[in-house]
Protein backbone atom coordinates (compact mmCIF):
# COMPACT_ATOMS: atom_id res chain seq x y z
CA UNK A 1 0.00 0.00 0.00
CA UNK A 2 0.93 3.30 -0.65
CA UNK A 3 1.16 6.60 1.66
CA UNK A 4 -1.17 7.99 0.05
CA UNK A 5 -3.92 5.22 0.13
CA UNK A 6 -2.96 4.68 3.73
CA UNK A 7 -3.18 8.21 5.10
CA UNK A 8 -7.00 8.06 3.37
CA UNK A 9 -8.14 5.26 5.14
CA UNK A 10 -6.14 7.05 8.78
CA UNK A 11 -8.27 10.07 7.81
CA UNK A 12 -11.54 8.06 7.26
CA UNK A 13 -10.80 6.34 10.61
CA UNK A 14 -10.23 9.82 12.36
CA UNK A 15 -13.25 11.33 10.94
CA UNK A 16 -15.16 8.36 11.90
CA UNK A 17 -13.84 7.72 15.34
CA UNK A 18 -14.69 11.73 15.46
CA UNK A 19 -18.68 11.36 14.88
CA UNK A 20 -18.67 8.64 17.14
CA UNK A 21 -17.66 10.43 19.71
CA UNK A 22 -19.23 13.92 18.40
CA UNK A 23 -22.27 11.51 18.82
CA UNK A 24 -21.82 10.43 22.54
CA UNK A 25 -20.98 13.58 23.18
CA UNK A 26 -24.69 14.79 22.12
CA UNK A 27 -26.55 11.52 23.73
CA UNK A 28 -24.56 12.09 26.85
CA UNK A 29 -25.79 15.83 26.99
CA UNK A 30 -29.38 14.76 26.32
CA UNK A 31 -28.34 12.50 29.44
CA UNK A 32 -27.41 15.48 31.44
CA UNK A 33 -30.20 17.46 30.24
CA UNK A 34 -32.86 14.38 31.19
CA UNK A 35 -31.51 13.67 34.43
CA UNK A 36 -31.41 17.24 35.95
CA UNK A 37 -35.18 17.32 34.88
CA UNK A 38 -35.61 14.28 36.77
CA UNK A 39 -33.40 15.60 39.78
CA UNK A 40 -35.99 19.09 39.43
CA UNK A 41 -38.72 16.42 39.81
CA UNK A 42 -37.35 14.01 42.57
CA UNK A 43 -36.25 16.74 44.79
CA UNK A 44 -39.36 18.02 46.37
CA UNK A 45 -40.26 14.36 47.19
CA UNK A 46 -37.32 13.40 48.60
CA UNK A 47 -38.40 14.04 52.36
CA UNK A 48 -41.34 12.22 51.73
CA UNK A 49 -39.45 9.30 50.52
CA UNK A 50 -36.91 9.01 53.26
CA UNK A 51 -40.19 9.57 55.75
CA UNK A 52 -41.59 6.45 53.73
CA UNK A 53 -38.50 4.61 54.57
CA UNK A 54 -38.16 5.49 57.84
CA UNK A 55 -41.72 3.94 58.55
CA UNK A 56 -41.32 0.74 56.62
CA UNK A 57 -37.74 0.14 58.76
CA UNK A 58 -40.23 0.94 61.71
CA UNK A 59 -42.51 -1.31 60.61
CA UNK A 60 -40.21 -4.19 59.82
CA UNK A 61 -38.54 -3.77 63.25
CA UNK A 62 -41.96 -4.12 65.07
CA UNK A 63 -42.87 -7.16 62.66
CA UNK A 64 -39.50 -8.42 63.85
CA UNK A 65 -40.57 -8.55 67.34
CA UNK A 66 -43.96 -9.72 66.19
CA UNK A 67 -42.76 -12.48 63.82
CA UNK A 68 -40.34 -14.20 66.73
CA UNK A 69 -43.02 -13.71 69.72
CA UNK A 70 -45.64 -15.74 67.20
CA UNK A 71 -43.03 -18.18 65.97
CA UNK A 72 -41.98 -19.07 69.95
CA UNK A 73 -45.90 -18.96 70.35
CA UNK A 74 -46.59 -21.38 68.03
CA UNK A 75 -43.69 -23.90 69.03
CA UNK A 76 -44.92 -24.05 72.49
CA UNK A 77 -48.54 -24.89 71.09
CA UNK A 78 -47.23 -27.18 69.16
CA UNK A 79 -45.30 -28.48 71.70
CA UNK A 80 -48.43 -28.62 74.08
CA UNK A 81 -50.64 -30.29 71.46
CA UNK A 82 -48.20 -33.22 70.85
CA UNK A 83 -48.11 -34.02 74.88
CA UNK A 84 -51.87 -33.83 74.68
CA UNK A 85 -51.86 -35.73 71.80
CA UNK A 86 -49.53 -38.63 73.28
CA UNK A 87 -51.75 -38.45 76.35
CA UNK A 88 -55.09 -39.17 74.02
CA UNK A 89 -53.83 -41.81 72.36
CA UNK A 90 -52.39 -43.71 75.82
CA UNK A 91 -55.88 -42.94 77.05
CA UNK A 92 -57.49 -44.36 73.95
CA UNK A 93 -55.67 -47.74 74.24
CA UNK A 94 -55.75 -48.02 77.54
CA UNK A 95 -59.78 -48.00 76.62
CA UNK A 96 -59.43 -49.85 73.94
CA UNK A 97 -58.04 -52.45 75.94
CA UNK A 98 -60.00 -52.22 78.94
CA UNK A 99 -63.23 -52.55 76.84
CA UNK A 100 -61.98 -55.54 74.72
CA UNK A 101 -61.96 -57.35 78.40
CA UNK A 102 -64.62 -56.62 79.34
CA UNK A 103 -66.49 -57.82 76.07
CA UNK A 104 -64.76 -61.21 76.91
CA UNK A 105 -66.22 -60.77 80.22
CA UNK A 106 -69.19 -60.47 79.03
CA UNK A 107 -69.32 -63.14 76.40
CA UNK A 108 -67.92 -65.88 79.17
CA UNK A 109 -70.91 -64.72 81.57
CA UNK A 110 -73.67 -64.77 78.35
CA UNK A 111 -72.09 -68.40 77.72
CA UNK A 112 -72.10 -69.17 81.26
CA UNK A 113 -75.48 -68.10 81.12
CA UNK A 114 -77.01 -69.57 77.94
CA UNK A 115 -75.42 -72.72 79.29
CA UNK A 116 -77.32 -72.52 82.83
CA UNK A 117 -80.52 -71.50 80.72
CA UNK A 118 -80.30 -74.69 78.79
CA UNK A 119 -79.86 -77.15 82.03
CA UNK A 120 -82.92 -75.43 83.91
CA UNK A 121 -84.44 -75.91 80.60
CA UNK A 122 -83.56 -79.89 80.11
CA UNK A 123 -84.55 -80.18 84.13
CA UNK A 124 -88.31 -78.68 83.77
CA UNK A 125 -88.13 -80.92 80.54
CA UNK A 126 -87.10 -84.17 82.73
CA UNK A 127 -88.30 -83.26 86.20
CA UNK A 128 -91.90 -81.34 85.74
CA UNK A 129 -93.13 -81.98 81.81
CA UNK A 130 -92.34 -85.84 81.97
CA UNK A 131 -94.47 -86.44 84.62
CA UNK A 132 -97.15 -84.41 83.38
CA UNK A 133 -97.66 -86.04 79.98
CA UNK A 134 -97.49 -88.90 81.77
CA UNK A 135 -100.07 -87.88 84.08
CA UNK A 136 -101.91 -86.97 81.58
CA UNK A 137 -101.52 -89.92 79.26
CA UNK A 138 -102.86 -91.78 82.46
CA UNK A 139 -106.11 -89.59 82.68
CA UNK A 140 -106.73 -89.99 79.11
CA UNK A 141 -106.34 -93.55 79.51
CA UNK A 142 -108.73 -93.52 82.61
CA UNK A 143 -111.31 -91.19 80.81
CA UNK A 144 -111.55 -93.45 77.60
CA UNK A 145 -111.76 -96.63 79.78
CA UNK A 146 -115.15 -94.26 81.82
CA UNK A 147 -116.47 -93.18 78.68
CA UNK A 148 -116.24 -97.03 76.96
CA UNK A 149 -117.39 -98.74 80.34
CA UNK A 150 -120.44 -95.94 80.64
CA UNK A 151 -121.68 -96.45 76.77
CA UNK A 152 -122.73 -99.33 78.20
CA UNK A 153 -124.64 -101.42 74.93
CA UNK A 154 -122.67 -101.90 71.61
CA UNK A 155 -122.70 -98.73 69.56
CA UNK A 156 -125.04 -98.49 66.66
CA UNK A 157 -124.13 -99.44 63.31
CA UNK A 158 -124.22 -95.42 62.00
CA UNK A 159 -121.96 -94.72 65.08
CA UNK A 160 -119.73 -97.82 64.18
CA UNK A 161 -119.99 -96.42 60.78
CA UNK A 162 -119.25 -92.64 61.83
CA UNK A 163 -116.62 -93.62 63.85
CA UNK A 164 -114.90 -95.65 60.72
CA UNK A 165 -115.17 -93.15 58.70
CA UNK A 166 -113.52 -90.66 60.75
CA UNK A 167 -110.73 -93.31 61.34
CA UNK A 168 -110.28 -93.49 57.56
């Protein structure tokens, strides 16, 4: 390459390097010009802001204290609810258990008494209805033997004849 050639392209570099930075120059002066309009803006609220912030650390300190005071709260109700818990359920099984022996109480003394129930029952059978019937076989015996000695005279032949046909 020539001099020539190459002091043209230097000079094209220069002159672009030189917008580039006559160019930041400008959007850096719009910056300036923006941010003292927003400074002109944010001044006049800038004690209410750090009066904003001032509450809110407030605020967050109190909730602080709140926050741990609930958190120890809680873990003693917790810790309450699982003794009382515990307690329960020992109290459950201890019913639970009590109640299943007596149930097998209970069924022994039903057996016990079903069993009872069913010898009185086989003693009336034996010792009071035996001798009843028999009694009262006997009386039926003794009333048919009355009735058949007072008839007296041979039966007729339409009461032979009734009394065959209600045999048949």
């Amino acid at each position: 390459m020539d001099q020539n050639t190459l002091l043209i392209v230097l000079i094209i570099f220069v002159a672009t390097a030189a917008c580039a930075l006559l160019i930041q120059a400008v959007s850096l002066f719009g910056l300036l010009v923006v941010a003292r309009d927003f400074r002109k803006k944010l001044m006049p609220l800038l004690p209410q802001i750090e009066d904003i912030i001032g509450r809110v650390h407030q605020m967050t300190e109190r909730s602080e204290k709140h926050l741990d005071r609930i958190a120890s709260t809680s873990i003693e109700i917790l810790d309450i609810s699982k003794q009382q818990l515990v307690k329960v359920d020992e109290l459950l099984t201890d019913a639970s258990v009590r109640a299943k022996v007596q149930m097998e109480r209970a069924e022994m003394v039903i057996d016990d008494t079903m069993t009872r129930v069913q010898e009185t029952v086989g003693l009336m059978q034996r010792g009071v209805l035996r001798p009843i019937r028999e009694v009262h076989g006997l009386l039926a015996g003794v009333k048919t033997a009355l009735q058949y000695i007072g008839r007296g005279s041979r039966a007729t032949v339409d009461h032979a004849t009734a009394d065959e046909e209600m045999f048949i």
